[in-house]
C-alpha atoms as a PDB file:
ATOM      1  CA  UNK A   1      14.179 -32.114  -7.099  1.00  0.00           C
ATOM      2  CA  UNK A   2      16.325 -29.474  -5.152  1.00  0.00           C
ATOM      3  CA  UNK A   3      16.613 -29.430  -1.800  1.00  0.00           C
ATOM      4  CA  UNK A   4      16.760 -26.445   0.527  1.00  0.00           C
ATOM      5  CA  UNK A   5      18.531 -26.805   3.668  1.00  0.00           C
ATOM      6  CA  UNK A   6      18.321 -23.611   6.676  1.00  0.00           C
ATOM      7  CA  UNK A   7      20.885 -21.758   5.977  1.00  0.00           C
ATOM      8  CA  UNK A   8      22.219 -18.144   6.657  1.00  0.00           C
ATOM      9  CA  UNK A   9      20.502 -15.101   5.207  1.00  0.00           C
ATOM     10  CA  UNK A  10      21.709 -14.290   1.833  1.00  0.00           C
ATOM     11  CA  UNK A  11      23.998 -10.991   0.881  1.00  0.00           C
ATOM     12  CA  UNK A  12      22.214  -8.850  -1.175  1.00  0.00           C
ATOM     13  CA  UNK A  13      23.122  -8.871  -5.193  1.00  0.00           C
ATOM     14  CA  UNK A  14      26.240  -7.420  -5.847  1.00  0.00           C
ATOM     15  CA  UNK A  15      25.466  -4.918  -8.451  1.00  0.00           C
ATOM     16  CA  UNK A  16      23.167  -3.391  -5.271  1.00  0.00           C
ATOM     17  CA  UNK A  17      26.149  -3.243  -3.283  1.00  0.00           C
ATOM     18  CA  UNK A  18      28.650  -2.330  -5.973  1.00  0.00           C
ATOM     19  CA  UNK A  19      26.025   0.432  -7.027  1.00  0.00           C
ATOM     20  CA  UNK A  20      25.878   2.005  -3.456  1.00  0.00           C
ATOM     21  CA  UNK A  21      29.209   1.741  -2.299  1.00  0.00           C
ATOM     22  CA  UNK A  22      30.600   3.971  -5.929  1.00  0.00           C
ATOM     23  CA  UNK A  23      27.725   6.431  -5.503  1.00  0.00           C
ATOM     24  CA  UNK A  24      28.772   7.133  -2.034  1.00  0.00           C
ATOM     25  CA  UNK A  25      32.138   7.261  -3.153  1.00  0.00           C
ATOM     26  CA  UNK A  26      31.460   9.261  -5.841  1.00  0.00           C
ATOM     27  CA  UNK A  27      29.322  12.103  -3.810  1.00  0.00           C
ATOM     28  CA  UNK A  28      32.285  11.996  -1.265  1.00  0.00           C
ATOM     29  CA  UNK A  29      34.547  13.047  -3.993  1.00  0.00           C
ATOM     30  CA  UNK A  30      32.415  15.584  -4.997  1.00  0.00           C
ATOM     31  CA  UNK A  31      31.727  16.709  -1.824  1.00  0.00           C
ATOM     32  CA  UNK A  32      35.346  17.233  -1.141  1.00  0.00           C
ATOM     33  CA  UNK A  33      35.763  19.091  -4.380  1.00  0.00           C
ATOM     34  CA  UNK A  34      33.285  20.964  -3.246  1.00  0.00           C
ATOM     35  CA  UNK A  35      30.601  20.747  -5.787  1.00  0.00           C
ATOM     36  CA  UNK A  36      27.574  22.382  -6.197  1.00  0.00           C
ATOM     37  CA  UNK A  37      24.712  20.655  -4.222  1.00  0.00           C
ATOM     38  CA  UNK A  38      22.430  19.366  -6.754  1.00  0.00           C
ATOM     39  CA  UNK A  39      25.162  18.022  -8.125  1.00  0.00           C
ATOM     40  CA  UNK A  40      25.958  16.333  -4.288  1.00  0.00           C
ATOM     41  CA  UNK A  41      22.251  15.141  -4.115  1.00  0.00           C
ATOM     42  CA  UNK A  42      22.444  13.966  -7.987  1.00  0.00           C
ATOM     43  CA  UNK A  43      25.253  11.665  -6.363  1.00  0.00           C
ATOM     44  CA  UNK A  44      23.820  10.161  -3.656  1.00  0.00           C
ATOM     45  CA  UNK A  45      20.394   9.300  -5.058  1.00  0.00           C
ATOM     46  CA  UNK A  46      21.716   5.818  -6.434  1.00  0.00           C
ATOM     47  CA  UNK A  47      22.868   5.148  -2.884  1.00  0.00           C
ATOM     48  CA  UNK A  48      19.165   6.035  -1.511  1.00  0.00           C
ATOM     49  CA  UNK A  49      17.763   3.832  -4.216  1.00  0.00           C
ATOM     50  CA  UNK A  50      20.625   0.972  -3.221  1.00  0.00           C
ATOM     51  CA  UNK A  51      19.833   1.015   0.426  1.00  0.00           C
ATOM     52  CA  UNK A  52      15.988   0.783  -0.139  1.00  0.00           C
ATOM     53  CA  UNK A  53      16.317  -2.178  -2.261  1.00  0.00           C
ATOM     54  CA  UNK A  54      18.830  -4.186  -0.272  1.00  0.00           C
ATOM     55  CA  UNK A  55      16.253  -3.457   2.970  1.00  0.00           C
ATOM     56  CA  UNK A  56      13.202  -4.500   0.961  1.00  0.00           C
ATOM     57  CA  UNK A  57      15.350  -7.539   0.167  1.00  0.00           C
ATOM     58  CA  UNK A  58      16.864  -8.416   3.375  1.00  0.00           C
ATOM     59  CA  UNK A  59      12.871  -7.696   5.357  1.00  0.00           C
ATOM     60  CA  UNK A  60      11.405 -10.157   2.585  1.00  0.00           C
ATOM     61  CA  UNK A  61      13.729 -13.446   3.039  1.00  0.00           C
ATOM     62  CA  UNK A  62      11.750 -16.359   4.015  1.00  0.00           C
ATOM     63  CA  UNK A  63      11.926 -17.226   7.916  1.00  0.00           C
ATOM     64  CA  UNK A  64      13.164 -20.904   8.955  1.00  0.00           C
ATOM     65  CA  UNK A  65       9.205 -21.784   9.975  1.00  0.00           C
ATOM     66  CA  UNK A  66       8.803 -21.099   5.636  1.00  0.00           C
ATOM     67  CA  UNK A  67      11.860 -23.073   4.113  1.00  0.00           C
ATOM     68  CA  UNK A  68      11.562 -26.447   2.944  1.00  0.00           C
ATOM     69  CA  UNK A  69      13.578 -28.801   5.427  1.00  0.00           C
ATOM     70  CA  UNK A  70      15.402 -31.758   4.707  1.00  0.00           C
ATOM     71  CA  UNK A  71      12.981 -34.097   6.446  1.00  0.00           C
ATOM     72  CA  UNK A  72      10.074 -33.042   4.077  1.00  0.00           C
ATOM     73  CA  UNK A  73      11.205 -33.517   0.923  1.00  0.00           C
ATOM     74  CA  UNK A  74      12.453 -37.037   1.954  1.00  0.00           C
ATOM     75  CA  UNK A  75       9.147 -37.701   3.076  1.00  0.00           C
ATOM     76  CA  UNK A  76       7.761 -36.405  -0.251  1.00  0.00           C
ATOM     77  CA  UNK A  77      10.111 -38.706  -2.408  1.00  0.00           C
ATOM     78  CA  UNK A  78       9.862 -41.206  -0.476  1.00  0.00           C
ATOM     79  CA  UNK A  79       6.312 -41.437  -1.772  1.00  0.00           C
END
């Protein structure tokens, strides 16, 4: 049985992050170079998409009053 202790929130996955970070990158490039703007908005969109997901992911992370602590799964094994 595994036991979850409190602990800090977690970073979102790093393909999220990874994904963002080189589409913003990318559009800057582009923007610089100045490119067309669909092409600009074309860029960005897997930022959007990024940012949405690491939000959703961040707002749905169990609080401390819904983890597991220490003291309850002894208790359960104990039995």
């Amino acid at each position: 049985m595994a036991i979850r202790t409190p602990d800090s929130p977690r970073l979102p996955q790093p393909g999220w992050r990874l994904l963002g970070f080189a589409s913003i990158g990318l559009g800057a490039g582009l923007f610089a170079a100045d490119a067309p703007f669909v092409v600009l908005a074309a860029a960005f969109v897997p930022a959007l998409i990024a940012m949405i997901v690491i939000g959703v992911q961040g707002a749905t992370i169990p609080t401390t009053d819904e983890r597991t602590t220490v003291q309850e799964v002894a208790r359960e094994t104990r039995r």
